[in-house]
Structures are given as structure tokens and as C-alpha cells.
N, C-alpha and C. Protein backbone atom coordinates (compact mmCIF):
# COMPACT_ATOMS: atom_id res chain seq x y z
N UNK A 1 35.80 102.70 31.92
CA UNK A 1 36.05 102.64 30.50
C UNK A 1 34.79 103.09 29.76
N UNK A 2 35.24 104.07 28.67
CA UNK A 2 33.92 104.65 27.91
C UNK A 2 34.56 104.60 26.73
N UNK A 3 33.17 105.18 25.76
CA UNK A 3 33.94 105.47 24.40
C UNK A 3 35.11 106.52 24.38
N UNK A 4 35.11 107.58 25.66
CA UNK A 4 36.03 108.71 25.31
C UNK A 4 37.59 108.08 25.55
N UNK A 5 37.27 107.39 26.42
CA UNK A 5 38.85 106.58 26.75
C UNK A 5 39.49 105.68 25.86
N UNK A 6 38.49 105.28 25.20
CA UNK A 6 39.08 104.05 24.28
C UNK A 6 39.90 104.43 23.16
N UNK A 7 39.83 105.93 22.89
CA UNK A 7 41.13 106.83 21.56
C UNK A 7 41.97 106.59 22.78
N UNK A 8 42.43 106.85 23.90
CA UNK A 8 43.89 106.13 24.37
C UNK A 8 43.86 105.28 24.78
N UNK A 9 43.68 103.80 24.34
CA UNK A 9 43.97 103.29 23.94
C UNK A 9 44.22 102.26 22.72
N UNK A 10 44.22 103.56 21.82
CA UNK A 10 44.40 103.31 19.80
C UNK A 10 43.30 102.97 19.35
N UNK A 11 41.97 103.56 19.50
CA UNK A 11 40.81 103.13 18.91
C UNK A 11 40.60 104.39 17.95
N UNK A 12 39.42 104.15 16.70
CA UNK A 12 39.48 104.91 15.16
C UNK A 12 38.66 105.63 16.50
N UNK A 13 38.65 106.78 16.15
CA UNK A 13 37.05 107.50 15.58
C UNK A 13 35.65 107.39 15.41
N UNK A 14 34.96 107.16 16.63
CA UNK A 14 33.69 106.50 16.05
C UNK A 14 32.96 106.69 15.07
N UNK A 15 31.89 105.45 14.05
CA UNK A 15 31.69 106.58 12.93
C UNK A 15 30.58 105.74 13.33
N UNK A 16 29.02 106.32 13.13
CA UNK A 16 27.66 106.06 12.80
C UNK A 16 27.45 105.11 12.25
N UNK A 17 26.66 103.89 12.91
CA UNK A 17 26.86 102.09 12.28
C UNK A 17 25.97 102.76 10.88
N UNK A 18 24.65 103.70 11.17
CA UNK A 18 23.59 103.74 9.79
C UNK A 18 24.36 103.96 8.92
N UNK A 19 25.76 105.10 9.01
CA UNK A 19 26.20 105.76 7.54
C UNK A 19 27.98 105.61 7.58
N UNK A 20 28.17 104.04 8.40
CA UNK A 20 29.46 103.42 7.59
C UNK A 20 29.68 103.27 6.31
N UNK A 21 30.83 103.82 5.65
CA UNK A 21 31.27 103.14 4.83
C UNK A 21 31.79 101.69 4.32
N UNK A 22 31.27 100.75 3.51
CA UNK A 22 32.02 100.27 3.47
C UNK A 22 33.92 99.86 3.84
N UNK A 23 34.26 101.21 2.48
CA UNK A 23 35.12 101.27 2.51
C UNK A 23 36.66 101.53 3.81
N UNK A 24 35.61 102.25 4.75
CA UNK A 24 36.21 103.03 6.02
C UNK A 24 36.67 101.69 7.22
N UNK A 25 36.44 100.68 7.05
CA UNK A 25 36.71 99.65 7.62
C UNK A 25 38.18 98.60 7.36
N UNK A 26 38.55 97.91 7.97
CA UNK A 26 39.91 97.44 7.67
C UNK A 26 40.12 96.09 6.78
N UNK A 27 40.84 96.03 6.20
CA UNK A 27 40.60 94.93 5.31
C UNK A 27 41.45 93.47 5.86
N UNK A 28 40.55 92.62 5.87
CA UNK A 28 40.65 91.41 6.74
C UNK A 28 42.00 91.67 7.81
N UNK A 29 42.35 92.37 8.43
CA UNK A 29 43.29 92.79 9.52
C UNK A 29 42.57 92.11 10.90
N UNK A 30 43.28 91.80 11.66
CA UNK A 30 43.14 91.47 13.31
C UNK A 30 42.76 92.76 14.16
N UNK A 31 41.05 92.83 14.88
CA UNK A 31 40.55 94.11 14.82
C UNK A 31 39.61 93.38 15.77
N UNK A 32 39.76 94.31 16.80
CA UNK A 32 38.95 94.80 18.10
C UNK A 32 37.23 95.55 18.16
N UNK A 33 36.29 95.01 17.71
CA UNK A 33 35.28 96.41 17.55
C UNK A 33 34.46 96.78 18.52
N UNK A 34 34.30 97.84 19.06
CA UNK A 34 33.70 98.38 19.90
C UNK A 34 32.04 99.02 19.57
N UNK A 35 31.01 98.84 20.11
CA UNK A 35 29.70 99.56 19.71
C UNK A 35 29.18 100.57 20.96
N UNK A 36 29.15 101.44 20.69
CA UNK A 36 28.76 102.77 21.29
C UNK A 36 27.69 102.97 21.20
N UNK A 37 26.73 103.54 22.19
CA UNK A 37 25.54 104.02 22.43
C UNK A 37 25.67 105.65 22.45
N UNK A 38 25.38 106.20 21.38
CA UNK A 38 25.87 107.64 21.53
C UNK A 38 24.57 108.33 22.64
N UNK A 39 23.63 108.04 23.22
CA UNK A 39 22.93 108.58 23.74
C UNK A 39 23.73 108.32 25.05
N UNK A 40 24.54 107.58 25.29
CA UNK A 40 24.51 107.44 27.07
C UNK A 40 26.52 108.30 27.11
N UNK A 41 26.53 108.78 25.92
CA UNK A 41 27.96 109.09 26.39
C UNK A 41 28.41 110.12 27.05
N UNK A 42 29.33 110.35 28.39
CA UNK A 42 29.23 111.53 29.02
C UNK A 42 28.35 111.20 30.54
N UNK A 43 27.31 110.01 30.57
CA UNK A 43 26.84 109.84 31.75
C UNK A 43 27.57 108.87 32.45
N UNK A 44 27.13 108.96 33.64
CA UNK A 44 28.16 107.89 34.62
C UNK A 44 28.22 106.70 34.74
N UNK A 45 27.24 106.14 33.90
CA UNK A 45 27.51 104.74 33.68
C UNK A 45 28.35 104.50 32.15
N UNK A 46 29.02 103.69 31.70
CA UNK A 46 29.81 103.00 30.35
C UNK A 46 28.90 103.21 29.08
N UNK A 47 28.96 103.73 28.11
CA UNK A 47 28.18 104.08 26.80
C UNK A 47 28.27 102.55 25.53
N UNK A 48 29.57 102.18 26.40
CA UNK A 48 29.86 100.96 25.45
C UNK A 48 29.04 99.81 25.31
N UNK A 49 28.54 99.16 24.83
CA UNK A 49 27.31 98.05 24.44
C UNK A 49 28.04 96.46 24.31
N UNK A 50 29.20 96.79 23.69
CA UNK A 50 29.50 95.29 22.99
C UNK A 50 31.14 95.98 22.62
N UNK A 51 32.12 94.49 22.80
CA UNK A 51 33.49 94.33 22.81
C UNK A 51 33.54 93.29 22.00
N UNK A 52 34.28 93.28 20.91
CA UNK A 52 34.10 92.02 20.14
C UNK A 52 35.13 91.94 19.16
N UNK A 53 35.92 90.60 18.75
CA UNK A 53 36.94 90.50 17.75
C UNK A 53 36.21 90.06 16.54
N UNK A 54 37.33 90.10 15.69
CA UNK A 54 36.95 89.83 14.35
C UNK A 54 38.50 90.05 13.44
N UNK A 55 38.33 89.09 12.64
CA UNK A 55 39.82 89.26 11.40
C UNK A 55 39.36 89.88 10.28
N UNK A 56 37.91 89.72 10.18
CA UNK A 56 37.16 90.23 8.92
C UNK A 56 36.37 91.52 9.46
N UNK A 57 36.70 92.67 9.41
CA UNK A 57 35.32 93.68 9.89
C UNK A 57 34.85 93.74 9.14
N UNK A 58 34.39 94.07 7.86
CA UNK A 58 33.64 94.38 6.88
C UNK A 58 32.26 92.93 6.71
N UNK A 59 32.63 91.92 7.21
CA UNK A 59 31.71 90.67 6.98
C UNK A 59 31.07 90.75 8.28
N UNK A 60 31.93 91.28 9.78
CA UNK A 60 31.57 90.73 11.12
C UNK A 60 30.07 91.77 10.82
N UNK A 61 30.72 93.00 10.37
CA UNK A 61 29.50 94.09 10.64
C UNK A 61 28.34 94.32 9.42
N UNK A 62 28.54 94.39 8.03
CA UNK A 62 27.84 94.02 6.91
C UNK A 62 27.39 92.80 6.69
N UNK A 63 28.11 91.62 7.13
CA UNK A 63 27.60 90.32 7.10
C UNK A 63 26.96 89.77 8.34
N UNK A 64 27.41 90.08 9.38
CA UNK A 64 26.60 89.98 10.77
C UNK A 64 25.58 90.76 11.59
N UNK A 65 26.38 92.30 12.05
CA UNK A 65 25.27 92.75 12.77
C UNK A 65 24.08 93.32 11.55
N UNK A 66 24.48 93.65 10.67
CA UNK A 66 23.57 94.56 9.40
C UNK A 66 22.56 93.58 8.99
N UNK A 67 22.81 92.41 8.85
CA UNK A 67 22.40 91.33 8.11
C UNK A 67 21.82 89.92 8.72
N UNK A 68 22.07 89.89 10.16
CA UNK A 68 22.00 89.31 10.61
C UNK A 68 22.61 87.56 10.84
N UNK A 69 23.10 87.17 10.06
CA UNK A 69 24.19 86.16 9.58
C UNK A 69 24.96 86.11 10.65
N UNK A 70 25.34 84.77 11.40
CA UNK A 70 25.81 84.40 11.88
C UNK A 70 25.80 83.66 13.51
N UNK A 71 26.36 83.98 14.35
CA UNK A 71 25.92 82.91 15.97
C UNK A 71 25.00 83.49 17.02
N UNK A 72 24.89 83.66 17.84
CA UNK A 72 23.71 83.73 18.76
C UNK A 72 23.89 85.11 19.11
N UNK A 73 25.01 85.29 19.63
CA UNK A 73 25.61 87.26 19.88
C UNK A 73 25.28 88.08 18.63
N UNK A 74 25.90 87.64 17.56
CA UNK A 74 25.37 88.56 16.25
C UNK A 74 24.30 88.62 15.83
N UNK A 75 23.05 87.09 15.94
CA UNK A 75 21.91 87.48 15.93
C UNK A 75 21.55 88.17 16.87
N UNK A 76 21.37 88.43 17.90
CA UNK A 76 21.27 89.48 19.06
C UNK A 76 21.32 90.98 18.51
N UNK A 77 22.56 90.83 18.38
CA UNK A 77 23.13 92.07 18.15
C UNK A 77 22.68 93.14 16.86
N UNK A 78 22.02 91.66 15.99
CA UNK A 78 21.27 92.32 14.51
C UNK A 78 19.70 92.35 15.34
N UNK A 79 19.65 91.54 16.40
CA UNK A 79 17.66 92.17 16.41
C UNK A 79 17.59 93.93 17.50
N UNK A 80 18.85 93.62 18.01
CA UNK A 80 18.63 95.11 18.97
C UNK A 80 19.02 96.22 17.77
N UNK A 81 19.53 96.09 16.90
CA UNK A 81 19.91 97.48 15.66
C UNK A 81 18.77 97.36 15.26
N UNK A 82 18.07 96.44 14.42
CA UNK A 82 16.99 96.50 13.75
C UNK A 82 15.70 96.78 14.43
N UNK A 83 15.81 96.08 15.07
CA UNK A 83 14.09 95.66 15.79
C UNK A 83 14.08 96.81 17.17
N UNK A 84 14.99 96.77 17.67
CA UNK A 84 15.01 98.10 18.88
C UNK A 84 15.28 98.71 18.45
N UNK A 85 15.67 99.61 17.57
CA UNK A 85 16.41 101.10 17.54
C UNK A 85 17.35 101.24 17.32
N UNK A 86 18.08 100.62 17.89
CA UNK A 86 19.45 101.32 17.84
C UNK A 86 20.68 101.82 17.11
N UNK A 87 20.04 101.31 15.76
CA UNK A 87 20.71 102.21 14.55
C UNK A 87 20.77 102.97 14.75
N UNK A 88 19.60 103.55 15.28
CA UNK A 88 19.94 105.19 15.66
C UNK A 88 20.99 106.02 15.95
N UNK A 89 21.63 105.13 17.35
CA UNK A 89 22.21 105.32 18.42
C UNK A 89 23.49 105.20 18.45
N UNK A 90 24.06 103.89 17.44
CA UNK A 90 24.78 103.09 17.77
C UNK A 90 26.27 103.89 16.72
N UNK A 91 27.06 103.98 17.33
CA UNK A 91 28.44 103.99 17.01
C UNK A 91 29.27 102.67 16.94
N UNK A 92 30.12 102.70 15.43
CA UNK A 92 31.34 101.58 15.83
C UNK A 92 32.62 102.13 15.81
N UNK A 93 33.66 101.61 16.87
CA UNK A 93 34.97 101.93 16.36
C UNK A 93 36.14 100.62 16.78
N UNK A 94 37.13 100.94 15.95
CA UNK A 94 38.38 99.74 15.98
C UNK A 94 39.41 100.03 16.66
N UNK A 95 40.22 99.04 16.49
CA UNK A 95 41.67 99.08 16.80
C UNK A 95 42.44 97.34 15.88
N UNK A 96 42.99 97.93 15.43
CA UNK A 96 43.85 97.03 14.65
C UNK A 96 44.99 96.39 15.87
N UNK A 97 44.95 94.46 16.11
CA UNK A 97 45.61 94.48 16.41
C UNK A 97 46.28 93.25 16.04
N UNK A 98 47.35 92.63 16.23
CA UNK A 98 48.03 91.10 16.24
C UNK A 98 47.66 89.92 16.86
N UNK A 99 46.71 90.33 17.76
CA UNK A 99 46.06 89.23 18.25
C UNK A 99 44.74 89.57 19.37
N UNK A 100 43.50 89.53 18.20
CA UNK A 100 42.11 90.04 18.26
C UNK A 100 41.75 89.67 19.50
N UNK A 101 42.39 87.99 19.56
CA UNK A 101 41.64 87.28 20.67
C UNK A 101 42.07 87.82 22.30
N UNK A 102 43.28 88.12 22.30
CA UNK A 102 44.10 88.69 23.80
C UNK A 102 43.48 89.79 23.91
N UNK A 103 43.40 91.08 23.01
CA UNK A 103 43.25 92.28 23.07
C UNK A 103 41.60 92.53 23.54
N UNK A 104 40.78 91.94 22.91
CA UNK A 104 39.43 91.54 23.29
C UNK A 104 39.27 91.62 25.18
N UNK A 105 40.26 89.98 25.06
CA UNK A 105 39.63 89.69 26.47
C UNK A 105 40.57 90.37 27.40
N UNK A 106 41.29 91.27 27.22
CA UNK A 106 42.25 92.54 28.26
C UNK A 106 40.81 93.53 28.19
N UNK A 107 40.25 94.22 27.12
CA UNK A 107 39.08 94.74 27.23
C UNK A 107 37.99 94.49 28.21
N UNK A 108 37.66 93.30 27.83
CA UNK A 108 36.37 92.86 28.66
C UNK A 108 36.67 92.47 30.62
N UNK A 109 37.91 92.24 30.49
CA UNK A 109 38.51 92.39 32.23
C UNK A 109 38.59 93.68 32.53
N UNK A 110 39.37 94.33 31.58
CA UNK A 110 39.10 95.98 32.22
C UNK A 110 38.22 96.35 32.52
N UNK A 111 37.16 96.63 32.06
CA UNK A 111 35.93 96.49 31.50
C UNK A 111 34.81 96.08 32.78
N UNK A 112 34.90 94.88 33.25
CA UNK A 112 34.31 94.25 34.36
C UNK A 112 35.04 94.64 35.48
N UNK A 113 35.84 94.58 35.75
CA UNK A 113 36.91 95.46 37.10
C UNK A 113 35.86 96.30 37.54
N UNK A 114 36.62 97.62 36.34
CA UNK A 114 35.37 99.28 36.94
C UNK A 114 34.13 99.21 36.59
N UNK A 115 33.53 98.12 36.14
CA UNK A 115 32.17 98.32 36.22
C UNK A 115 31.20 97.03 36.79
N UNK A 116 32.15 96.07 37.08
CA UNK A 116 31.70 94.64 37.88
C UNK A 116 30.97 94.46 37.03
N UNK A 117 30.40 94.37 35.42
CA UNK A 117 30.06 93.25 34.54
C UNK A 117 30.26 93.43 33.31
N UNK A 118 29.62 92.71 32.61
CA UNK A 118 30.68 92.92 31.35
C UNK A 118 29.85 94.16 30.49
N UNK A 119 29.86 94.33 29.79
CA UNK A 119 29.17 95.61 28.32
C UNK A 119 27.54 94.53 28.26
N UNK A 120 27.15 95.11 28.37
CA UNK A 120 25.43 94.98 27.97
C UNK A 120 24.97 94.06 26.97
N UNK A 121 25.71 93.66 25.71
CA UNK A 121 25.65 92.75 24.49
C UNK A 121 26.71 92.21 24.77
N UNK A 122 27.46 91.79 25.57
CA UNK A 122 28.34 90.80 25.59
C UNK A 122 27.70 89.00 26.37
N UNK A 123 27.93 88.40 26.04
CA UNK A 123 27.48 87.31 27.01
C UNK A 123 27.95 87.14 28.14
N UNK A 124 27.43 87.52 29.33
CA UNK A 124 27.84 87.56 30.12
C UNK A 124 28.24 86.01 31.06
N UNK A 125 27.50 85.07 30.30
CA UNK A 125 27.74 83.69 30.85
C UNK A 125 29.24 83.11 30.23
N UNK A 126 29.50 83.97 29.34
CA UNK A 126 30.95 83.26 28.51
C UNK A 126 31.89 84.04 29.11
N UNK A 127 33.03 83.20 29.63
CA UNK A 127 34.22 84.05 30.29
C UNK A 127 35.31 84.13 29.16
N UNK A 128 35.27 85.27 28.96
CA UNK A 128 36.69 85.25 27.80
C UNK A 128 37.95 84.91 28.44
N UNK A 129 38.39 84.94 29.30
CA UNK A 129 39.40 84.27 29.83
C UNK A 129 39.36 82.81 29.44
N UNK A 130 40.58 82.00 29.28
CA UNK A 130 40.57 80.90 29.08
C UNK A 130 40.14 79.86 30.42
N UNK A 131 39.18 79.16 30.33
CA UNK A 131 39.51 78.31 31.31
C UNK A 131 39.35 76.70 31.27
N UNK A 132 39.99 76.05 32.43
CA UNK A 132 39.57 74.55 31.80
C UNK A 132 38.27 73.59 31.40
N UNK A 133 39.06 72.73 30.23
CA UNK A 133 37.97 72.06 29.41
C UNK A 133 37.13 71.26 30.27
N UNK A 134 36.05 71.04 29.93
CA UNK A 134 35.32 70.50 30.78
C UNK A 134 35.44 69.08 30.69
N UNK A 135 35.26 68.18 31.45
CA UNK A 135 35.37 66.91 31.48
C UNK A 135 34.57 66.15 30.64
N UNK A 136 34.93 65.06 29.65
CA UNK A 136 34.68 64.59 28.49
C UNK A 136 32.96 63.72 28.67
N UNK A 137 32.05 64.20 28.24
CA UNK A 137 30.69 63.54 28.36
C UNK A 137 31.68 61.98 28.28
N UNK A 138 30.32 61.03 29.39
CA UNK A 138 30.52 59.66 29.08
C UNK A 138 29.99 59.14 27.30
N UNK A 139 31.03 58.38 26.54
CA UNK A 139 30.62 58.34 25.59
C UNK A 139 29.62 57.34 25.76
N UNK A 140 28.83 57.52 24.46
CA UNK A 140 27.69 56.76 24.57
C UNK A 140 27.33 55.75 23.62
N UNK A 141 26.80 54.52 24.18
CA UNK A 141 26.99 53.15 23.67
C UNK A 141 26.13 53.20 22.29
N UNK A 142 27.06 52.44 21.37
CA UNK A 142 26.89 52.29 20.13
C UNK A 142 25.75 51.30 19.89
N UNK A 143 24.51 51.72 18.87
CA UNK A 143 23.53 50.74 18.85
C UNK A 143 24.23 49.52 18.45
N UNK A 144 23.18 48.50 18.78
CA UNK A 144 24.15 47.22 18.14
C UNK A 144 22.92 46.88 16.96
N UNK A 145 23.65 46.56 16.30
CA UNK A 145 22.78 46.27 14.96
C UNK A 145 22.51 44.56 15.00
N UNK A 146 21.08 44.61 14.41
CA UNK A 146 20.50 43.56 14.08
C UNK A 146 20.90 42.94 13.09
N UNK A 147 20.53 41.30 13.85
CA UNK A 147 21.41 40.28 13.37
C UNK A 147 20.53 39.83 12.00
N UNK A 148 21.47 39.74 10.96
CA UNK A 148 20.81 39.25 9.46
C UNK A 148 20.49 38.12 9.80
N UNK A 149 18.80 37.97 8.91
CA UNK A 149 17.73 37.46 8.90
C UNK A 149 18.43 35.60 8.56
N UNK A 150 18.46 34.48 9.29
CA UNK A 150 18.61 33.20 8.36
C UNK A 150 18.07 32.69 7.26
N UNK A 151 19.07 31.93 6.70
CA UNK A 151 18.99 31.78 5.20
C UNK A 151 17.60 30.75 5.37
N UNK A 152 16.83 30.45 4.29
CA UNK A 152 15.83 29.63 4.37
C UNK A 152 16.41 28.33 3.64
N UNK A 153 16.34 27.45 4.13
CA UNK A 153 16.97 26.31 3.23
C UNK A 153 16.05 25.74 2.49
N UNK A 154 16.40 25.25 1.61
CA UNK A 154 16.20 24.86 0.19
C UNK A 154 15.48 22.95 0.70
N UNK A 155 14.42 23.19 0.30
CA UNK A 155 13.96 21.41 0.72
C UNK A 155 13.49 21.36 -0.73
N UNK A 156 12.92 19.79 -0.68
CA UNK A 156 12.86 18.97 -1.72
C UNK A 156 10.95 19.53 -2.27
N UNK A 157 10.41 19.57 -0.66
CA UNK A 157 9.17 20.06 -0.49
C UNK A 157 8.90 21.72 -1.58
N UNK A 158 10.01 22.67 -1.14
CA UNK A 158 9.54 23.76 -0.98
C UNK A 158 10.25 24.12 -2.70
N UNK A 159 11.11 23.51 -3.31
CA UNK A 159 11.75 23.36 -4.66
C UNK A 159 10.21 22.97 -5.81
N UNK A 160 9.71 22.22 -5.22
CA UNK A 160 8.57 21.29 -6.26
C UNK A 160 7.42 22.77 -6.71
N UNK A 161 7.19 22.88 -7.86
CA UNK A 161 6.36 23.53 -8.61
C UNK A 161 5.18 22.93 -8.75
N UNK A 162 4.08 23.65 -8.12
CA UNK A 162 2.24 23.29 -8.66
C UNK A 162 2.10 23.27 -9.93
């Protein structure tokens, strides 16, 4: 799987992350985005960098990778554009679909199959496949709160004024 393959299977056009349009992006639609390394495309290893959903593109990529805003992958993903280069380099393209989250992780299995790991900016410790929840931490014991102070009682002694 490369960028050339990914137009069959319904992906835009890659367009240059530096000189996106706003506008050229989908409006809050269920959307697949792909990031391209235009320097490696055509060689025998995958050009693709990162597989990633989003309902919002215009926020995931102007509000996340551009801007840096948001979880540990998108900060990532904003220090390798900025801080490495790769504005330069970097291509995005979509696919509009009904359900970001399936379409994603059919990607990232394909994806790992022919190339035994995942895209380069993907986390490779997170399995997009679903799998089971992990077993519930032991909960943990509630402080016990301290016992209010006793009342001082009232003597005949301690009433009398000097």
C-alpha cells in the first residue's frame, strides 16, 4: 500500500499540507486522512507516514497537526511538520466515509500485512483492532476521615471570670 494505490481505493488527490486550502477539505463529514511523504514515493518501501480518522478535518489538521492542539499522536505529528521538516514533504489526502473508525482500522491491517508494521506516525503500541478491556484496577481504599475533635465541657471552674 502507497500513496499511488490509495486513489483505488476512493482517496482525493493529494494536495501539499504547506498550501492546503482551507476550504478544499470536508466539512465535518466521517473522513479517513492519509499523510504522504512525497520524497519516498515510487520507492520500495510505503511513502505513507500516518493513517488517521477524524469527523472534523479542517480542526484534526488546522487545529491539530498545524497547530499543534491536541493528544500525544497529534502533538507528534505537529513536532515532525514543524520542527523536522516535513512540511516540506508532506502530502494529505481523504476519503469520506460512514464509519471513520472501521475504515481506519481495515487501513492500518492492510497496511501491516504487506509491510509487517504499521505507517511510521502511527502508534505502533495501540492496536486499532478492538480488543478486550482490561481487567478493572483493584479499587482503592477510601481515606477514612478524622474523627471530630470532643466537645470541652463546660465546668463551674472553667465558666468563672478573673
Amino acid at each position: 500500500m502507497n500513496s499511488l494505490t490509495l486513489k483505488e481505493k476512493g482517496f482525493s488527490e493529494s494536495v501539499p499540507l504547506k498550501n492546503l486550502p482551507f476550504s478544499s477539505l470536508p466539512l465535518n463529514k466521517g473522513t479517513v486522512l492519509v499523510l504522504v511523504d512525497t520524497l519516498r514515493t515510487g520507492k520500495p518501501d510505503s511513502d505513507i507516514l500516518y493513517i488517521g480518522k477524524t469527523k472534523k478535518p479542517n480542526k484534526r489538521i488546522f487545529g491539530g497537526y498545524l497547530s499543534g492542539y491536541g493528544g500525544k499522536i497529534t502533538r507528534k505529528i505537529n513536532a515532525m511538520l514543524l520542527d523536522d521538516g516535513y512540511m516540506e514533504k508532506v502530502e494529505v489526502s481523504w476519503m469520506l466515509t460512514e464509519d471513520p473508525k472501521a475504515a481506519q482500522e481495515e487501513l492500518l491491517e492492510s497496511f501491516k500485512k504487506e509491510h509487517g508494521k504499521y505507517p511510521a506516525w502511527n502508534n505502533p503500541a495501540k492496536k486499532p483492532a478492538k480488543s478486550p478491556k482490561k481487567a478493572a484496577s483493584p479499587a482503592k481504599k477510601a481515606a477514612k476521615a478524622k474523627p471530630a475533635p470532643k466537645p470541652i465541657k463546660a465546668t463551674a471552674e472553667t465558666l468563672k471570670t478573673p
